[in-house]
PDB file of N, CA and C in Angstrom:
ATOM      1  N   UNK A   1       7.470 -12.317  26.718  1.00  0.00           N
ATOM      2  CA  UNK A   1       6.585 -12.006  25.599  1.00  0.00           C
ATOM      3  C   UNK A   1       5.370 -11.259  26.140  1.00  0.00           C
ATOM      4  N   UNK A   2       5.031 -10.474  25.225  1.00  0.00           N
ATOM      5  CA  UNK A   2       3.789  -9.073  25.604  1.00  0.00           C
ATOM      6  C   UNK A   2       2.732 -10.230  25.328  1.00  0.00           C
ATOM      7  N   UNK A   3       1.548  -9.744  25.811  1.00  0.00           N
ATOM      8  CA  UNK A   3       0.065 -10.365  25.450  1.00  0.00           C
ATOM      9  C   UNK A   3      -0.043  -9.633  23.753  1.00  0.00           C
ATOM     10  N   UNK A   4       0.607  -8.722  23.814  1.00  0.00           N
ATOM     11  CA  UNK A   4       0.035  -8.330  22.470  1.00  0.00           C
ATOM     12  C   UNK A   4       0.932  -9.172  21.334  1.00  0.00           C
ATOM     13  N   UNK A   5       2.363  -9.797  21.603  1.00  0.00           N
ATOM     14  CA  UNK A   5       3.324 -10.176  20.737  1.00  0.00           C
ATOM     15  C   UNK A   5       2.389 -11.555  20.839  1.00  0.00           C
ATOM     16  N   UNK A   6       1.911 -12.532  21.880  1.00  0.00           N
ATOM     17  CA  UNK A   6       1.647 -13.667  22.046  1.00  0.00           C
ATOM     18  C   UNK A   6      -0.158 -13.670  21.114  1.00  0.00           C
ATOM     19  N   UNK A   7      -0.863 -12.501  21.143  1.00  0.00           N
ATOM     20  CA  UNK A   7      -1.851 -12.491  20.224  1.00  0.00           C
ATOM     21  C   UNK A   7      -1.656 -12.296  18.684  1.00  0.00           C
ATOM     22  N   UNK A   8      -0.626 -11.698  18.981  1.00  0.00           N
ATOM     23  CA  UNK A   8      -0.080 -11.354  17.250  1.00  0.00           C
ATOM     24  C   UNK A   8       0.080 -12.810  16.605  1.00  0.00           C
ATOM     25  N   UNK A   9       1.385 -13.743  17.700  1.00  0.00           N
ATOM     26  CA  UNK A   9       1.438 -14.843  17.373  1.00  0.00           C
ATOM     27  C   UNK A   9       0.467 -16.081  16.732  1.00  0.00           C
ATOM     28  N   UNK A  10      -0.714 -15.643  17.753  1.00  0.00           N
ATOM     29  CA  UNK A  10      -1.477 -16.836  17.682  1.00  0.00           C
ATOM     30  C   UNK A  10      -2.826 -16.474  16.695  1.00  0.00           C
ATOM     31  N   UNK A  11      -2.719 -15.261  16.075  1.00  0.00           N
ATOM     32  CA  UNK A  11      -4.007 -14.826  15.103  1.00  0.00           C
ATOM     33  C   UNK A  11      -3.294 -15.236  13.661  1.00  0.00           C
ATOM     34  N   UNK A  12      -4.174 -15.645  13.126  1.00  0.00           N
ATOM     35  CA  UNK A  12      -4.189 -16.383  11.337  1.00  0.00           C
ATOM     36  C   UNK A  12      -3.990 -14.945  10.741  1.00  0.00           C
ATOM     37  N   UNK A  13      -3.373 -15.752   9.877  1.00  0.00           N
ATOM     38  CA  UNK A  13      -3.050 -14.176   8.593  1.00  0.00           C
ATOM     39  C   UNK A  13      -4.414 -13.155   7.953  1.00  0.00           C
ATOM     40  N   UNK A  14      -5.414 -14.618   7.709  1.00  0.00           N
ATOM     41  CA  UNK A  14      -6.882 -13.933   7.516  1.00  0.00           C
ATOM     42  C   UNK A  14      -7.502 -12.944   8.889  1.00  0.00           C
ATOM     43  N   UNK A  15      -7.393 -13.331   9.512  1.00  0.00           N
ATOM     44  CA  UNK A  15      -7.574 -12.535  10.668  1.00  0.00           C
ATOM     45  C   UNK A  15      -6.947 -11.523  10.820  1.00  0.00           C
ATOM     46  N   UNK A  16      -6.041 -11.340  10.853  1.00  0.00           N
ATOM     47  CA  UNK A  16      -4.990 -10.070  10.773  1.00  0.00           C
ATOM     48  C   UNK A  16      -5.447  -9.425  10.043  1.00  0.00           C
ATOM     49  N   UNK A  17      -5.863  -9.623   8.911  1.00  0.00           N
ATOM     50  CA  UNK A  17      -6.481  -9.103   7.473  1.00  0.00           C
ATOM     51  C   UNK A  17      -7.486  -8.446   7.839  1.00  0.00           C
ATOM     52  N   UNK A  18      -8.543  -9.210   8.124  1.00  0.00           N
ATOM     53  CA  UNK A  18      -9.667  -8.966   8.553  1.00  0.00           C
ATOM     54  C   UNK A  18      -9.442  -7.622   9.241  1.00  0.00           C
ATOM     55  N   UNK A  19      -8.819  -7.682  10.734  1.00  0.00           N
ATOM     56  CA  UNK A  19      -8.765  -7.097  11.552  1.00  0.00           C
ATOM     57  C   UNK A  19      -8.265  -4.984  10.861  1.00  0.00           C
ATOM     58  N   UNK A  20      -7.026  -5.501  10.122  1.00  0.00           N
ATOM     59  CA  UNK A  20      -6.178  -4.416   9.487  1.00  0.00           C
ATOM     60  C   UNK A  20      -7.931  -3.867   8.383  1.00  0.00           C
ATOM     61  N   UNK A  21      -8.120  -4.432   7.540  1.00  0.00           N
ATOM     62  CA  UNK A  21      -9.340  -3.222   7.146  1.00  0.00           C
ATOM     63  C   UNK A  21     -10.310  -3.234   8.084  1.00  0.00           C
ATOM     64  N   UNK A  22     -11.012  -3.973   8.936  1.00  0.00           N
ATOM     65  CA  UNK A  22     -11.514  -3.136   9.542  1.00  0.00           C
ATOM     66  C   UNK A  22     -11.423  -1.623  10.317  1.00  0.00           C
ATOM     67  N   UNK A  23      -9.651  -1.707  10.271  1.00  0.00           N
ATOM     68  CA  UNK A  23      -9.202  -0.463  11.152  1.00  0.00           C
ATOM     69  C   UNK A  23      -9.131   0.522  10.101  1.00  0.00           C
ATOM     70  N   UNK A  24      -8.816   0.219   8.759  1.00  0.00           N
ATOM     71  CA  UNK A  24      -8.627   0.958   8.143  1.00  0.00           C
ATOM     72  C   UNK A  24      -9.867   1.650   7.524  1.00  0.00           C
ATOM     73  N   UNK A  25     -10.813   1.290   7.619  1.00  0.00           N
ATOM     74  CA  UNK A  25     -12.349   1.648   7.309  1.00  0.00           C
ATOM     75  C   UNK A  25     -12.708   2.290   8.088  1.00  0.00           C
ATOM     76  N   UNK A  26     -12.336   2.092   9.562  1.00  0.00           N
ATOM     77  CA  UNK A  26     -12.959   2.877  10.893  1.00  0.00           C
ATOM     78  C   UNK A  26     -11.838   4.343  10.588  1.00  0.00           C
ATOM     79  N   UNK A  27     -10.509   4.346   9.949  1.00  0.00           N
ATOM     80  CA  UNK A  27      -9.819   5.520   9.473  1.00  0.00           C
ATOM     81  C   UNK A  27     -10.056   6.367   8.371  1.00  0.00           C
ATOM     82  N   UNK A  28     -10.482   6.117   7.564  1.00  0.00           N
ATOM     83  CA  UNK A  28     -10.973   7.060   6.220  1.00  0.00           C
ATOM     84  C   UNK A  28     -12.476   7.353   7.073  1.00  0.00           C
ATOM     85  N   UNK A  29     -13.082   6.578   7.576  1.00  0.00           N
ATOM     86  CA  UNK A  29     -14.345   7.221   7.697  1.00  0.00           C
ATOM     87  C   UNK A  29     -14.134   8.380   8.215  1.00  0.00           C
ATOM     88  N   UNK A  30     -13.503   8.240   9.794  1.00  0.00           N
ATOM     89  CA  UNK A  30     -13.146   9.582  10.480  1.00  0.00           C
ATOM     90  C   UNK A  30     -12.397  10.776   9.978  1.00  0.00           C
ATOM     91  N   UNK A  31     -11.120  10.245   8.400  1.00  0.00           N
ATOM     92  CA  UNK A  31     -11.091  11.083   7.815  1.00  0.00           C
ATOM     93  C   UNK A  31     -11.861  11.796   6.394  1.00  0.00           C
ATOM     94  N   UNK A  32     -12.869  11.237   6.492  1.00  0.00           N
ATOM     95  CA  UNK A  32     -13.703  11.026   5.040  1.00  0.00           C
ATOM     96  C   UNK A  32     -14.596  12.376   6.090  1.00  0.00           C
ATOM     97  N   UNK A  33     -14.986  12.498   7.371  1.00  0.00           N
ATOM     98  CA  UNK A  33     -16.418  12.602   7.547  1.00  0.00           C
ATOM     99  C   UNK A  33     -16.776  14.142   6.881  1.00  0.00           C
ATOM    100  N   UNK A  34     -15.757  14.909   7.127  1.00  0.00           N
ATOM    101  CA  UNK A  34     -16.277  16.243   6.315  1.00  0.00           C
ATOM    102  C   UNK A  34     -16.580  16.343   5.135  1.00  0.00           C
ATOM    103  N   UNK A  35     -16.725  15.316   4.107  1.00  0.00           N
ATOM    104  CA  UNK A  35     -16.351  14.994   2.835  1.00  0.00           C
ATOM    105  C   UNK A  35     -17.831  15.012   2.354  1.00  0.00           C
ATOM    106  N   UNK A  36     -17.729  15.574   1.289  1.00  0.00           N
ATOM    107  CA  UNK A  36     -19.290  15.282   0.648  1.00  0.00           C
ATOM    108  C   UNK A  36     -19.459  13.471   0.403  1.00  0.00           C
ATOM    109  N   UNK A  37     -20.556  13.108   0.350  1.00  0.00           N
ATOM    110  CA  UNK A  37     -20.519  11.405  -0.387  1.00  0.00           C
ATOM    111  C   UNK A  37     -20.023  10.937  -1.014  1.00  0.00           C
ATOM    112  N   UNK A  38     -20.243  11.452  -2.146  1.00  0.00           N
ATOM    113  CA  UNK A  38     -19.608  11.525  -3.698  1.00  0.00           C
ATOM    114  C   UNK A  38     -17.856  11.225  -3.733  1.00  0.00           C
ATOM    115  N   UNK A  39     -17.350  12.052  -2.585  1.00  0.00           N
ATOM    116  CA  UNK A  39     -15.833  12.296  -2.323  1.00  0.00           C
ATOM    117  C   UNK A  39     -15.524  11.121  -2.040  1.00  0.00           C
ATOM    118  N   UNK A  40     -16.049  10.909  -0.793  1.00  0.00           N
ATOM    119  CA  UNK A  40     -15.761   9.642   0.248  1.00  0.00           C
ATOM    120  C   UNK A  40     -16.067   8.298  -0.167  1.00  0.00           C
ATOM    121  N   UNK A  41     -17.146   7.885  -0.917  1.00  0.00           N
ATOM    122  CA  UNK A  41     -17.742   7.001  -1.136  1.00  0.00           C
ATOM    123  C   UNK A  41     -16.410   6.186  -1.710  1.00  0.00           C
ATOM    124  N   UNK A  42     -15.780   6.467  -2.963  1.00  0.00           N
ATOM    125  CA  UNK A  42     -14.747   5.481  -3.451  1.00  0.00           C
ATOM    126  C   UNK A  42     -13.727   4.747  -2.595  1.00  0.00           C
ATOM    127  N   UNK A  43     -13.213   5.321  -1.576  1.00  0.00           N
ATOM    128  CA  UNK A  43     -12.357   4.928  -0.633  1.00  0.00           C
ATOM    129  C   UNK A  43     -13.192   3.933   0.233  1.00  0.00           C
ATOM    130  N   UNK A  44     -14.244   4.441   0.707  1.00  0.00           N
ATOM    131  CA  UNK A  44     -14.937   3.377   1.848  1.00  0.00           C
ATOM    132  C   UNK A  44     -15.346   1.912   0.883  1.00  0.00           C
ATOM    133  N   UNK A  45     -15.698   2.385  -0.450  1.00  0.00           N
ATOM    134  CA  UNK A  45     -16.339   1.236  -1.754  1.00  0.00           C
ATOM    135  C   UNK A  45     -15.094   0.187  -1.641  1.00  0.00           C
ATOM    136  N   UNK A  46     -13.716   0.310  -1.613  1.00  0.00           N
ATOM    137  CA  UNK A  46     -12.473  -0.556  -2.091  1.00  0.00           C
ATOM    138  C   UNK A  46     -12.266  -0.717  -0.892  1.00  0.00           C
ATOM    139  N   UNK A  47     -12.884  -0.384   0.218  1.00  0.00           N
ATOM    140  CA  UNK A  47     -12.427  -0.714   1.776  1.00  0.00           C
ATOM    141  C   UNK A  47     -13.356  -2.032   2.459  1.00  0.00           C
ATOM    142  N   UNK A  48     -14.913  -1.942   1.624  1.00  0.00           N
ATOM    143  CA  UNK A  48     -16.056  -2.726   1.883  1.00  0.00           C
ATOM    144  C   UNK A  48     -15.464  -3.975   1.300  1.00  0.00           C
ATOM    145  N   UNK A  49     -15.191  -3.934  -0.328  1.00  0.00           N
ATOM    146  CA  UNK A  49     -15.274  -4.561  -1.400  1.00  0.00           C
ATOM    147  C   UNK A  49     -13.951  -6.018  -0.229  1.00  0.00           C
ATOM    148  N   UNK A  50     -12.708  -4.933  -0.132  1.00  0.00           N
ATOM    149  CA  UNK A  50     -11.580  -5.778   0.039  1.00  0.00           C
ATOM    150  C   UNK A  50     -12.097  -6.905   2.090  1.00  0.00           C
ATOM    151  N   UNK A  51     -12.987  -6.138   2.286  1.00  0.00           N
ATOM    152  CA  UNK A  51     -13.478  -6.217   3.796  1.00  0.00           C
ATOM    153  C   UNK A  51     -14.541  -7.844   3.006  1.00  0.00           C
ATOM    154  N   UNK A  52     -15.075  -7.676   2.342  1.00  0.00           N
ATOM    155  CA  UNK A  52     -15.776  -8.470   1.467  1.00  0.00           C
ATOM    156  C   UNK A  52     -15.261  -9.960   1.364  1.00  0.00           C
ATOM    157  N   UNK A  53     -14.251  -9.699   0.236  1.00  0.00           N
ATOM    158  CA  UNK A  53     -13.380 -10.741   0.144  1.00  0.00           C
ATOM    159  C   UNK A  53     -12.748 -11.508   1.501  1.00  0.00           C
ATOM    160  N   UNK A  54     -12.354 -10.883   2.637  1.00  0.00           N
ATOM    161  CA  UNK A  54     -11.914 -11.548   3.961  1.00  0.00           C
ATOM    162  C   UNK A  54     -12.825 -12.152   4.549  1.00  0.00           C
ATOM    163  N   UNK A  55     -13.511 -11.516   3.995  1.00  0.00           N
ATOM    164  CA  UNK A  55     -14.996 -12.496   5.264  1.00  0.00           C
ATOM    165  C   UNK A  55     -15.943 -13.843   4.416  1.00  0.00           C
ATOM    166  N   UNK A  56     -15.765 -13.184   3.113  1.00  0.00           N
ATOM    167  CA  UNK A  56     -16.528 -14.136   2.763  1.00  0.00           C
ATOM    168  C   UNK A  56     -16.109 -14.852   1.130  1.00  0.00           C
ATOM    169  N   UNK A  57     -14.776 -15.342   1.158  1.00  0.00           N
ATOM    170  CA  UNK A  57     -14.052 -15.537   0.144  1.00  0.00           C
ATOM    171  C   UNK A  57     -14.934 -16.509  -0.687  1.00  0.00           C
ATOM    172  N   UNK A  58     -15.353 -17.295  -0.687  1.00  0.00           N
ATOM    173  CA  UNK A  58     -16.355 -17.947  -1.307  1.00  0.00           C
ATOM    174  C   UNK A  58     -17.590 -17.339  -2.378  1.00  0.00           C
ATOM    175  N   UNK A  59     -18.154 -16.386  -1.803  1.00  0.00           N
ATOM    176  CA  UNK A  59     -18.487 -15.632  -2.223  1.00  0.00           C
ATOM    177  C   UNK A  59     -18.323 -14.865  -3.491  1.00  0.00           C
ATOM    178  N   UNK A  60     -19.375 -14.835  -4.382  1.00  0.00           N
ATOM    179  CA  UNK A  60     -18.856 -13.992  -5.869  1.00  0.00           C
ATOM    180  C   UNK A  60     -18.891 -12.241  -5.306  1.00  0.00           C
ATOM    181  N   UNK A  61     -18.256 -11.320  -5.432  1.00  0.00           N
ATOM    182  CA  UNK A  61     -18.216  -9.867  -5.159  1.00  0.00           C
ATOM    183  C   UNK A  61     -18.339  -9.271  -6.568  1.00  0.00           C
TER     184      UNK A  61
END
């Protein structure tokens, strides 16, 4: 078993979660960056929002 199959193993689904938009936020940005605000903003907004909910489910959003 890889270190990466044995981390896969041992990380919680929330975590995974977590982890997956964070990457995916660090990806629209880099493809957002030529983008006026206005453009970009909705994608990064449903990327925060859902980044939101993982971290702080308790929480009203």
């Amino acid at each position: 078993m890889s270190l990466q199959d044995h981390v896969d193993n041992q990380t919680e689904p929330r975590e995974k979660a977590r982890l997956a938009i964070l990457s995916a936020i660090a990806e629209q940005a880099e493809a957002t960056k030529d983008f006026t605000a206005q453009a970009a903003a909705p994608a990064l907004r449903d990327l925060a929002e859902a980044y939101a909910w993982i971290a702080s489910p308790g929480n009203s959003h």
